[in-house]
PDB file of N, CA and C in Angstrom:
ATOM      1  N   UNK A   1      16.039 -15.214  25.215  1.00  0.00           N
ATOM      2  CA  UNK A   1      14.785 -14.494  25.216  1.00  0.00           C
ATOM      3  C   UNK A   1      15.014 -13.014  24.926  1.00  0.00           C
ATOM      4  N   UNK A   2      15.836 -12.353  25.496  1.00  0.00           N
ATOM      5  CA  UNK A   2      16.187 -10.913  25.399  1.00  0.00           C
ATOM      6  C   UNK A   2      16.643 -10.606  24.081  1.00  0.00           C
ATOM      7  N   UNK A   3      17.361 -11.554  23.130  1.00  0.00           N
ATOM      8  CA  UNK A   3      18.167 -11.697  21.873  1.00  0.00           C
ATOM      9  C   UNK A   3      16.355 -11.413  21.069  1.00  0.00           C
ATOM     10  N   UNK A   4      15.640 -12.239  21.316  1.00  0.00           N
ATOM     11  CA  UNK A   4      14.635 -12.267  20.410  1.00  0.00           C
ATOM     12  C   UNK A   4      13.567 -11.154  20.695  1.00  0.00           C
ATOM     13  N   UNK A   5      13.458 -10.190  21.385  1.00  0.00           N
ATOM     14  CA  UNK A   5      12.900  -9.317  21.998  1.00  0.00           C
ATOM     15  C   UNK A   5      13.505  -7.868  21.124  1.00  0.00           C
ATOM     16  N   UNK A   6      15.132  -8.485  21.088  1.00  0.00           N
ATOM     17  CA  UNK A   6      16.310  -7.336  20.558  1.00  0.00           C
ATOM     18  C   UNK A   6      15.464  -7.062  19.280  1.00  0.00           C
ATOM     19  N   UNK A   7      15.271  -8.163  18.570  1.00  0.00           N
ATOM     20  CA  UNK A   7      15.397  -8.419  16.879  1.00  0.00           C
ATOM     21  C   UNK A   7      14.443  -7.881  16.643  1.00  0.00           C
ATOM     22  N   UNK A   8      12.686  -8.267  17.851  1.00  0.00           N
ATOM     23  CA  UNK A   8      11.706  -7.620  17.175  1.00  0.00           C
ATOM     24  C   UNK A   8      11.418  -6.171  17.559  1.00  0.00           C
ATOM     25  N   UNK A   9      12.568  -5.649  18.484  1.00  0.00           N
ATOM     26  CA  UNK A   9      12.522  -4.238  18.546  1.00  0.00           C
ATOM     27  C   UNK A   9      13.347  -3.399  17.669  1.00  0.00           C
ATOM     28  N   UNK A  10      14.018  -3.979  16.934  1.00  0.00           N
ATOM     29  CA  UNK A  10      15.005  -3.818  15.676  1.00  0.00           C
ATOM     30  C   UNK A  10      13.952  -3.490  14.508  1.00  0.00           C
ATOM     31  N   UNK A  11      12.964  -4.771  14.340  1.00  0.00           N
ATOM     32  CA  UNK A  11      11.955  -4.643  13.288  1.00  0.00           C
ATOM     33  C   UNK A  11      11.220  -3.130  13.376  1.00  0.00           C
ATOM     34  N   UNK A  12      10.633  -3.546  14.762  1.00  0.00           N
ATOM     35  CA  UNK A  12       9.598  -3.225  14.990  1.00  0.00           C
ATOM     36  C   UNK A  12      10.164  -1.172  14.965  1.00  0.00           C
ATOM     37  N   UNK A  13      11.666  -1.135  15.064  1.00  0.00           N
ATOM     38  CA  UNK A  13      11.853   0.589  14.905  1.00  0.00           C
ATOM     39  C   UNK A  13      12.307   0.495  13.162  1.00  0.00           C
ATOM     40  N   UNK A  14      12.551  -0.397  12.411  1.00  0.00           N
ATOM     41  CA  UNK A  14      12.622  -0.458  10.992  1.00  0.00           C
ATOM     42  C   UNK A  14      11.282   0.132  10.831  1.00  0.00           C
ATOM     43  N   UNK A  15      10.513  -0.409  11.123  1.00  0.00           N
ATOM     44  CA  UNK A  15       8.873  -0.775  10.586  1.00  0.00           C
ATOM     45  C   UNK A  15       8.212   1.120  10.536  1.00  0.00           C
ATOM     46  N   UNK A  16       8.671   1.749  11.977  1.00  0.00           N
ATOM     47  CA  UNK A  16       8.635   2.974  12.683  1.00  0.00           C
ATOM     48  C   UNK A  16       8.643   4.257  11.306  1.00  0.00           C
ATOM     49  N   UNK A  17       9.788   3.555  10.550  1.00  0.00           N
ATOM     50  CA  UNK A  17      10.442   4.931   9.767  1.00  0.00           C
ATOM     51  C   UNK A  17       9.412   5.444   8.472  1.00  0.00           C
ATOM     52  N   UNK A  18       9.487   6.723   8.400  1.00  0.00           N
ATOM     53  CA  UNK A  18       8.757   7.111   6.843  1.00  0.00           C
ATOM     54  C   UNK A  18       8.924   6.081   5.771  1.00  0.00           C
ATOM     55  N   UNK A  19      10.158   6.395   5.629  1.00  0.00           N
ATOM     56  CA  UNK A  19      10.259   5.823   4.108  1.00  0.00           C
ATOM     57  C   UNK A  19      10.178   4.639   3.969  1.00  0.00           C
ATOM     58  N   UNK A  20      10.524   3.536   5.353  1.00  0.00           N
ATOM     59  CA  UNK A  20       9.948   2.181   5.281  1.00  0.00           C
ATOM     60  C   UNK A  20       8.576   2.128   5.376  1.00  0.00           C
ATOM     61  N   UNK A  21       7.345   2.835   5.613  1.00  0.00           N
ATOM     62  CA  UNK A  21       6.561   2.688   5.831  1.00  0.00           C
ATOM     63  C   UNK A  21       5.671   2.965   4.109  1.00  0.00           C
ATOM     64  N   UNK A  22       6.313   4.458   3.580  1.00  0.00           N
ATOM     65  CA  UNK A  22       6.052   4.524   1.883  1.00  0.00           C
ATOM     66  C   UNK A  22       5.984   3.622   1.638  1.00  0.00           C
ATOM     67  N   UNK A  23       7.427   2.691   1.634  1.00  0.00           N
ATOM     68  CA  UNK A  23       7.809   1.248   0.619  1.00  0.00           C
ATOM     69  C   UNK A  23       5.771   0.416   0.750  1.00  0.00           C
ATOM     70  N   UNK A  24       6.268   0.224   2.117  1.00  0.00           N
ATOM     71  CA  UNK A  24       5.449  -0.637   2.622  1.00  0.00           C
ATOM     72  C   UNK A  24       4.121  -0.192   2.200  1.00  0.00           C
ATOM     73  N   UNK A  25       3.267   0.916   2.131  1.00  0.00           N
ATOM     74  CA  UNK A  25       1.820   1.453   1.402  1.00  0.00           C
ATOM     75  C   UNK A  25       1.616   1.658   0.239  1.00  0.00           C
ATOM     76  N   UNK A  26       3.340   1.848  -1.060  1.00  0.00           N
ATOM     77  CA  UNK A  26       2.753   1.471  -2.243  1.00  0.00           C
ATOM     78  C   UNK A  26       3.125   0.092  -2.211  1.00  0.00           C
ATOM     79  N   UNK A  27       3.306  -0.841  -1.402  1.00  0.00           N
ATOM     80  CA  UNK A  27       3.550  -2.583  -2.264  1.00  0.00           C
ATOM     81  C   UNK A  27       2.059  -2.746  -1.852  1.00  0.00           C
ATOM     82  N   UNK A  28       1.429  -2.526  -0.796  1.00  0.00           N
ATOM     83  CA  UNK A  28       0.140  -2.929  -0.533  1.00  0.00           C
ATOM     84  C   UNK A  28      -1.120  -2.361  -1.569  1.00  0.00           C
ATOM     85  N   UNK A  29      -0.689  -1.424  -1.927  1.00  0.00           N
ATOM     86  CA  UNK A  29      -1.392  -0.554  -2.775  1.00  0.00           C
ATOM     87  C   UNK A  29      -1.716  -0.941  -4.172  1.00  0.00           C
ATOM     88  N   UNK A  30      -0.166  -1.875  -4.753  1.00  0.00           N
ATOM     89  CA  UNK A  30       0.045  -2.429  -5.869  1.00  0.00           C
ATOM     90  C   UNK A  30      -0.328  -3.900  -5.716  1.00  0.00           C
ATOM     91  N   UNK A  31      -0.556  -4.917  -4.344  1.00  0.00           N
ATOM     92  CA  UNK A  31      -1.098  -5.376  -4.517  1.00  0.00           C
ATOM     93  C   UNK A  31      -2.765  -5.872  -4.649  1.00  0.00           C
ATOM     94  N   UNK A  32      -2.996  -4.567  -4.164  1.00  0.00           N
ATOM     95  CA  UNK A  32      -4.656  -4.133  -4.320  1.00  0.00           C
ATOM     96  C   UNK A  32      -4.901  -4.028  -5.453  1.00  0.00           C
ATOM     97  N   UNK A  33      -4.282  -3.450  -6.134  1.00  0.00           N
ATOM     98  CA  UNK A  33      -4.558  -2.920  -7.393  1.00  0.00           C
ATOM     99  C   UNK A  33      -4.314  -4.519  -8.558  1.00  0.00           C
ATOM    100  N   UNK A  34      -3.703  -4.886  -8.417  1.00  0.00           N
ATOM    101  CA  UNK A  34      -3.320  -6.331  -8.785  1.00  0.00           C
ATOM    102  C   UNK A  34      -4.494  -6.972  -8.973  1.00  0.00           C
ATOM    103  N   UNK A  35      -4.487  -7.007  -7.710  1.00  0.00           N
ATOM    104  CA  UNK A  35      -5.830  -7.927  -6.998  1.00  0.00           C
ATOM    105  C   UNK A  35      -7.431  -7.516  -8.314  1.00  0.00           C
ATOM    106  N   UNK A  36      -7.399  -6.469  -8.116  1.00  0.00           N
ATOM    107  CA  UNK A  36      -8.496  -5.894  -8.496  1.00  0.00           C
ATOM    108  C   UNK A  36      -8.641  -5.908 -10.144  1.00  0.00           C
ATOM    109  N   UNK A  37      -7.576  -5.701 -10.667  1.00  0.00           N
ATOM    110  CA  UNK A  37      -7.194  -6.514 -12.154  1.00  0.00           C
ATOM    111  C   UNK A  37      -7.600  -7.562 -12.190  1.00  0.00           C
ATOM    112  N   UNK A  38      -7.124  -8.479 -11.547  1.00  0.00           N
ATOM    113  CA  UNK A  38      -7.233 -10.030 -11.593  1.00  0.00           C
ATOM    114  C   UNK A  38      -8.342 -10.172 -11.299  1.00  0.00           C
ATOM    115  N   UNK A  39      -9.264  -9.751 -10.488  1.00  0.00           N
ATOM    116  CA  UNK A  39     -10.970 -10.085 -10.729  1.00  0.00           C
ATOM    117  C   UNK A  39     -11.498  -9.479 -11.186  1.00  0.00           C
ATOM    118  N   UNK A  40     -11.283  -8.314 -12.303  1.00  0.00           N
ATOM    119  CA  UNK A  40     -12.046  -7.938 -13.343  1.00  0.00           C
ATOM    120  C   UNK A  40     -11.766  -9.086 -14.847  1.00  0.00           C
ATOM    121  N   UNK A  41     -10.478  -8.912 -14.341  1.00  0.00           N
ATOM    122  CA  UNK A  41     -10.023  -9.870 -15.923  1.00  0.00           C
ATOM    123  C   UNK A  41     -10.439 -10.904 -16.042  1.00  0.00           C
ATOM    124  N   UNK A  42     -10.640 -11.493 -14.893  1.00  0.00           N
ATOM    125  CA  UNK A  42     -11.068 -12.968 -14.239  1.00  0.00           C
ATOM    126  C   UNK A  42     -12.808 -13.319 -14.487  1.00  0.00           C
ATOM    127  N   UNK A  43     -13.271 -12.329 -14.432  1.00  0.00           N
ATOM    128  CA  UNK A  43     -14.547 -11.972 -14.578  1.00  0.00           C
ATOM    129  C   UNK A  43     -15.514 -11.921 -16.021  1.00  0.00           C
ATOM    130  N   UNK A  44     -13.726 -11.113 -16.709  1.00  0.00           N
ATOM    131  CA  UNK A  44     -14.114 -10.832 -18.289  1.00  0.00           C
ATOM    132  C   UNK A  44     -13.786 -12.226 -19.464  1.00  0.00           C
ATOM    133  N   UNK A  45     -13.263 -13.170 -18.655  1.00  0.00           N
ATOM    134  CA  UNK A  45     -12.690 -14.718 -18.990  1.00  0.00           C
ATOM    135  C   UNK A  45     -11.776 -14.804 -19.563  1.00  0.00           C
ATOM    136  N   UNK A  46     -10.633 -13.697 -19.317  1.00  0.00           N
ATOM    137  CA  UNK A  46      -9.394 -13.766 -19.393  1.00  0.00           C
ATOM    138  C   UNK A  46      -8.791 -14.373 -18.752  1.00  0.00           C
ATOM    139  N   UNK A  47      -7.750 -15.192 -19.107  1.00  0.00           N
ATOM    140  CA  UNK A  47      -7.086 -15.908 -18.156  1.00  0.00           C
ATOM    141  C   UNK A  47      -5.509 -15.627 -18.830  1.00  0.00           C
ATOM    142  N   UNK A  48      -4.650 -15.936 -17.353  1.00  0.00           N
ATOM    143  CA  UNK A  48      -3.300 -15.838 -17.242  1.00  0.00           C
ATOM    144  C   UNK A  48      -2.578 -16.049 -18.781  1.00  0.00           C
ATOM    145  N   UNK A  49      -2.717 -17.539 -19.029  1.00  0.00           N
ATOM    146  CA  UNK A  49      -2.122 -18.068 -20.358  1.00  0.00           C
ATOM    147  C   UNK A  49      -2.517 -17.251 -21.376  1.00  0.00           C
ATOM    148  N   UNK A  50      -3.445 -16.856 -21.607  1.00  0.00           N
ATOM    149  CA  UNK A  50      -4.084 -15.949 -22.866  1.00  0.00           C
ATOM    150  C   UNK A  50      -3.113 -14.767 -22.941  1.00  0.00           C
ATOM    151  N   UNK A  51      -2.898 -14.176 -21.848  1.00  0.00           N
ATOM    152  CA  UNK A  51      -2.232 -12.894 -21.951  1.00  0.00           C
ATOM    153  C   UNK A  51      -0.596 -13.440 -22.502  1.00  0.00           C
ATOM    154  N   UNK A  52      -0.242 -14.429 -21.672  1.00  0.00           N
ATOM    155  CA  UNK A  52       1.199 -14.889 -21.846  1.00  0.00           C
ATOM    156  C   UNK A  52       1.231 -15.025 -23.704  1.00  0.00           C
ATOM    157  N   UNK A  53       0.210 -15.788 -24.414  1.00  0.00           N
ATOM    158  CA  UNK A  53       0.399 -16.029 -25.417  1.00  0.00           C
ATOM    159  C   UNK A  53       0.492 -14.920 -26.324  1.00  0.00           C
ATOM    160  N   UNK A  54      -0.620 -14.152 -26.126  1.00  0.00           N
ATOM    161  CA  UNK A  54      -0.681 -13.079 -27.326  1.00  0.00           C
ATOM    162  C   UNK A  54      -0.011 -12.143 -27.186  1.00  0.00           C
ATOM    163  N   UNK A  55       0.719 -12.184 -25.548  1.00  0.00           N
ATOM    164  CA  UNK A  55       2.021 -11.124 -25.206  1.00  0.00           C
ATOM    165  C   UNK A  55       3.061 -11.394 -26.039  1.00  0.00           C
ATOM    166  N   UNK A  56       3.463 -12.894 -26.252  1.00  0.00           N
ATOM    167  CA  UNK A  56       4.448 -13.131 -26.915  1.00  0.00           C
ATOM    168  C   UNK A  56       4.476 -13.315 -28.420  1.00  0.00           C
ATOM    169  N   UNK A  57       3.223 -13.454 -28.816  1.00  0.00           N
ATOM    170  CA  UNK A  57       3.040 -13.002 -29.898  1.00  0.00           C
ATOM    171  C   UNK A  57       3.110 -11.230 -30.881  1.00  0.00           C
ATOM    172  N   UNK A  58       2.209 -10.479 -29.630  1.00  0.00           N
ATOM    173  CA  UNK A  58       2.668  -9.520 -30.230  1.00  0.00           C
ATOM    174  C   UNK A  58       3.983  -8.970 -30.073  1.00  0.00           C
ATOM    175  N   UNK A  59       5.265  -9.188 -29.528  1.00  0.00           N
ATOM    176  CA  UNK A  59       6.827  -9.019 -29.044  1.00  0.00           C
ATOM    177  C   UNK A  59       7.613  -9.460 -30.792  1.00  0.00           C
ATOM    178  N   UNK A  60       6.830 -10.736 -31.017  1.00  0.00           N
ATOM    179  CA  UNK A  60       7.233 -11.520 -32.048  1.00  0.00           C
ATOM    180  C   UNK A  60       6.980 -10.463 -33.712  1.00  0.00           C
ATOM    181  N   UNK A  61       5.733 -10.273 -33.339  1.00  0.00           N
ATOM    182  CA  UNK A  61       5.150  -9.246 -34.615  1.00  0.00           C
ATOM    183  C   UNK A  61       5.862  -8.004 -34.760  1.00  0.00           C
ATOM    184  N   UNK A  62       5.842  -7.630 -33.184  1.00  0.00           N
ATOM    185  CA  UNK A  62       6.859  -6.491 -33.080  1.00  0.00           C
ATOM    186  C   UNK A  62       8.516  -6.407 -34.001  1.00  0.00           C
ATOM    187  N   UNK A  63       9.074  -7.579 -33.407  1.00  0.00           N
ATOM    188  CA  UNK A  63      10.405  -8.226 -33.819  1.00  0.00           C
ATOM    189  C   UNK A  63      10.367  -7.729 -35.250  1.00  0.00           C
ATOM    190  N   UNK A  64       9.754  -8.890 -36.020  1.00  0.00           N
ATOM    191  CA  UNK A  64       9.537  -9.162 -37.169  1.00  0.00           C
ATOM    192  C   UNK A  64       9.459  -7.440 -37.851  1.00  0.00           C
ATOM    193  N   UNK A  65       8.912  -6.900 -37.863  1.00  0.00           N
ATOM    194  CA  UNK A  65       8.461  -5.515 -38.671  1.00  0.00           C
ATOM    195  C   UNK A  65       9.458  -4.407 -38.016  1.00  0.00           C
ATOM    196  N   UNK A  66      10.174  -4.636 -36.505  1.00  0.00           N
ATOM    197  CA  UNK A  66      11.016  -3.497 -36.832  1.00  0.00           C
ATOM    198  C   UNK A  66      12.658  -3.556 -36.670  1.00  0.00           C
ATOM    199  N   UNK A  67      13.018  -4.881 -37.321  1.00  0.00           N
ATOM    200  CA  UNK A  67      14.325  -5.229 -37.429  1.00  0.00           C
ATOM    201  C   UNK A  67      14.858  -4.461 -38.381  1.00  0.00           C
ATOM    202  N   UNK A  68      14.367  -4.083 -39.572  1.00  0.00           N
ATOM    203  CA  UNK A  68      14.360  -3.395 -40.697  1.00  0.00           C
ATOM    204  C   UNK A  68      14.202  -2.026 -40.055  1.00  0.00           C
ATOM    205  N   UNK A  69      14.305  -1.204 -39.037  1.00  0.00           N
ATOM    206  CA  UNK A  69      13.616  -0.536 -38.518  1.00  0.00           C
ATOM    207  C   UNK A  69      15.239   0.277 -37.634  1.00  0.00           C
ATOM    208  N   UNK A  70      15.253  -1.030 -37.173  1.00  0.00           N
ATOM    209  CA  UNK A  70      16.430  -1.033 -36.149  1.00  0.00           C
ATOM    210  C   UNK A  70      17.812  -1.182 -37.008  1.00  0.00           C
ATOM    211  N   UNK A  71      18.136  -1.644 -37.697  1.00  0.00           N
ATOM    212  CA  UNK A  71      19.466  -1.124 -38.490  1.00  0.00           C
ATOM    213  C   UNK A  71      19.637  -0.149 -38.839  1.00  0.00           C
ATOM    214  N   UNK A  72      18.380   0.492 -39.939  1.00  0.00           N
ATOM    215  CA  UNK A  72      18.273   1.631 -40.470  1.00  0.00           C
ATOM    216  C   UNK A  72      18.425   3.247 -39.637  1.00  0.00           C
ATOM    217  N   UNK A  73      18.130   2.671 -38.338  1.00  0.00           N
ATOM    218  CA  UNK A  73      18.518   3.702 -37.211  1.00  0.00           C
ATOM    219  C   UNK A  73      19.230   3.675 -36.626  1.00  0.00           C
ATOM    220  N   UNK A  74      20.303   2.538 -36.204  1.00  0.00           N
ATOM    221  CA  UNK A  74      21.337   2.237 -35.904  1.00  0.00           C
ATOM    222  C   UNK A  74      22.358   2.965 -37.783  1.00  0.00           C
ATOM    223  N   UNK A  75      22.196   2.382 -38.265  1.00  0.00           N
ATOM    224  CA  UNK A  75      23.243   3.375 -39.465  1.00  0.00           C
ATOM    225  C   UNK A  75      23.211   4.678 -39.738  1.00  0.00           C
ATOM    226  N   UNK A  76      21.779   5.254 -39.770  1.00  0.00           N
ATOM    227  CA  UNK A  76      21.783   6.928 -39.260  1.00  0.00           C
ATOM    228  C   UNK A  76      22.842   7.728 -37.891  1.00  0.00           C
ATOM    229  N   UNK A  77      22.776   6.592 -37.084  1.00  0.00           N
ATOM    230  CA  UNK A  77      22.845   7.251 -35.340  1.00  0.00           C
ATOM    231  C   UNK A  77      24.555   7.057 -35.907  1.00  0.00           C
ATOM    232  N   UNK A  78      25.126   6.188 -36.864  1.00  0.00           N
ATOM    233  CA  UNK A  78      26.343   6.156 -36.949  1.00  0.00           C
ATOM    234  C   UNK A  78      26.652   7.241 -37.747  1.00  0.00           C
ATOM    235  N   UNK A  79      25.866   7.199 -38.841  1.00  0.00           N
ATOM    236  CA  UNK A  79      25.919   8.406 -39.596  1.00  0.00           C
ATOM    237  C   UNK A  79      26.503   9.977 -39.099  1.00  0.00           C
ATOM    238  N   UNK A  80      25.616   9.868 -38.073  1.00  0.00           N
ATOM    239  CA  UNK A  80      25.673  11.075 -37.433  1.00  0.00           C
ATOM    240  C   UNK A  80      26.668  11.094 -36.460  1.00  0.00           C
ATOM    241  N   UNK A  81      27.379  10.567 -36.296  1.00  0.00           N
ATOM    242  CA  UNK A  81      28.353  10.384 -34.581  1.00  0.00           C
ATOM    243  C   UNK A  81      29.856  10.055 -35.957  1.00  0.00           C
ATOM    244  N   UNK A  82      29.821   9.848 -37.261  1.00  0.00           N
ATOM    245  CA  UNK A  82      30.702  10.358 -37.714  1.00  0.00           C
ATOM    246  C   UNK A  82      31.202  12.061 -38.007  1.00  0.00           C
ATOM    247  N   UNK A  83      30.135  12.512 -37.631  1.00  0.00           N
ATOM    248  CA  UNK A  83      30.442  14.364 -38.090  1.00  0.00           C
ATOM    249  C   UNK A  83      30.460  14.691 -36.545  1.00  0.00           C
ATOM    250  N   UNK A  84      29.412  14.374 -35.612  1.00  0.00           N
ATOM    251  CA  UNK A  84      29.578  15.036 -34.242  1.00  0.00           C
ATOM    252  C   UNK A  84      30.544  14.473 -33.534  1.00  0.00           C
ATOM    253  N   UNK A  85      31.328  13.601 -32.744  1.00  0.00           N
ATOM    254  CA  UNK A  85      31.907  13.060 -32.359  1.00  0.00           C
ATOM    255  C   UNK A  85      33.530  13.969 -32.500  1.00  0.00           C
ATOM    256  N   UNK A  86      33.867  14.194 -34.010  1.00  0.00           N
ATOM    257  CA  UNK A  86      35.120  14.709 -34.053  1.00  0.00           C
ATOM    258  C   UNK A  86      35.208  16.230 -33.934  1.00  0.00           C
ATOM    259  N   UNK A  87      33.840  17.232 -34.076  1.00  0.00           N
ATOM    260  CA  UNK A  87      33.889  17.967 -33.653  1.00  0.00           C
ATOM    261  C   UNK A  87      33.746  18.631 -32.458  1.00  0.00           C
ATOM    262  N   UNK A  88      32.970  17.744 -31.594  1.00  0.00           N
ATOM    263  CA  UNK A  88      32.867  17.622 -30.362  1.00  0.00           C
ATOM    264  C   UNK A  88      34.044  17.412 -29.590  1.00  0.00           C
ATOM    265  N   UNK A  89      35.024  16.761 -30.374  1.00  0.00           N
ATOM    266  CA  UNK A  89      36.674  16.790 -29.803  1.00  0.00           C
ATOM    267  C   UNK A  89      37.332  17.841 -29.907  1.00  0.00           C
ATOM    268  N   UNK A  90      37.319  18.922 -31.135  1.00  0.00           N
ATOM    269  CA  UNK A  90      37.782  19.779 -31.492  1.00  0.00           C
ATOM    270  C   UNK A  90      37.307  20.754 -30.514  1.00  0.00           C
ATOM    271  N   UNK A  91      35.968  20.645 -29.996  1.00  0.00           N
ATOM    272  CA  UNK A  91      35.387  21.753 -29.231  1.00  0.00           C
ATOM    273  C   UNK A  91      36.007  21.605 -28.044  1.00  0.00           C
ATOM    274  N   UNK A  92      36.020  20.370 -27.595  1.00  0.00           N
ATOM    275  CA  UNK A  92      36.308  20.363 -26.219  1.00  0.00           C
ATOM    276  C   UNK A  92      37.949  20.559 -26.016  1.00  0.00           C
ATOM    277  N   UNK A  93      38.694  20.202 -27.114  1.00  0.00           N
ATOM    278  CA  UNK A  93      40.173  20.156 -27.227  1.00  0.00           C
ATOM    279  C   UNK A  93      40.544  22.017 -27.220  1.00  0.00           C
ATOM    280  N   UNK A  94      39.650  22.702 -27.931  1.00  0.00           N
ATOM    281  CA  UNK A  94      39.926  24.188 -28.090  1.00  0.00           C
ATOM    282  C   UNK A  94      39.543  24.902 -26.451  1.00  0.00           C
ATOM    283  N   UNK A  95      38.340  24.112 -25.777  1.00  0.00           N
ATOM    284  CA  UNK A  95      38.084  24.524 -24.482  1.00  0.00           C
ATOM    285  C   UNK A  95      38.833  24.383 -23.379  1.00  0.00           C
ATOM    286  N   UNK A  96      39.603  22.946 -23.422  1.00  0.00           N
ATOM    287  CA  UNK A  96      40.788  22.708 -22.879  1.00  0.00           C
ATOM    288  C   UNK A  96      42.105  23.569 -23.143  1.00  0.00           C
ATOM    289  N   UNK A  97      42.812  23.986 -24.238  1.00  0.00           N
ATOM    290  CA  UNK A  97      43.619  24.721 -24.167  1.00  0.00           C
ATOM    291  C   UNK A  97      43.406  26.380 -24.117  1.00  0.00           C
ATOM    292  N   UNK A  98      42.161  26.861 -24.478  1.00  0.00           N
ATOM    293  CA  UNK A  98      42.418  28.048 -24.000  1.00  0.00           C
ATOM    294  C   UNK A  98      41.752  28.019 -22.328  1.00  0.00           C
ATOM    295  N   UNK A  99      41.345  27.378 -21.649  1.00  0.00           N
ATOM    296  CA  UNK A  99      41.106  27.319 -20.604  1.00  0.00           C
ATOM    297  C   UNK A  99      39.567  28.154 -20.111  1.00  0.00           C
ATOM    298  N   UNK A 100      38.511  27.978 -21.035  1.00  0.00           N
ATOM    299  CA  UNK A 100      37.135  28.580 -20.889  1.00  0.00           C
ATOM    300  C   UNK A 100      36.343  27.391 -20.802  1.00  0.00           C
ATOM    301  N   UNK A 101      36.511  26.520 -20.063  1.00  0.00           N
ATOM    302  CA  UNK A 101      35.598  25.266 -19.608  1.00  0.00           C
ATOM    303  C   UNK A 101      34.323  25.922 -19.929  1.00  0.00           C
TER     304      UNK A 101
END
């Protein structure tokens, strides 16, 4: 009995603290807010699956149009980390031996 008395006075000074208590008023907060989405959306005859679909659709559209997108900036970013990179060694190699960190 005293063991289980321990635990919920354990909680119950967890429960006590600021910052457990923050946690605890934005999850309630976010599930209000949730909540309150879900019966507007619910209202507007949106439903769950609809969003899932055209979410993954637009991810897909996304994909599609900026793969071409994403190399071309990936070969720039290389582009560029061929000229900075070795001078950035030189800088830091000249800062290291004369000793002006």
């Amino acid at each position: 009995m005293t063991q289980n008395r321990e635990k919920l006075s354990s909680s119950l000074a967890l429960l006590s603290r600021p910052k457990t208590r923050r946690v605890l008023v934005h999850l309630l907060h976010l599930i209000l807010l949730s909540a309150i989405v879900g019966l507007v959306l619910s209202i507007m005859g949106i439903q769950l699956l609809d969003v899932a679909v055209h979410t993954i659709r637009f991810l897909r559209s996304v994909g599609d149009m900026g793969l071409g997108m994403i190399s071309a900036t990936f070969s720039i970013i290389l582009l560029g980390a061929v000229i900075v990179l070795p001078l950035s060694a030189i800088y830091w190699a000249i800062n290291r031996l004369t000793g002006t960190e």
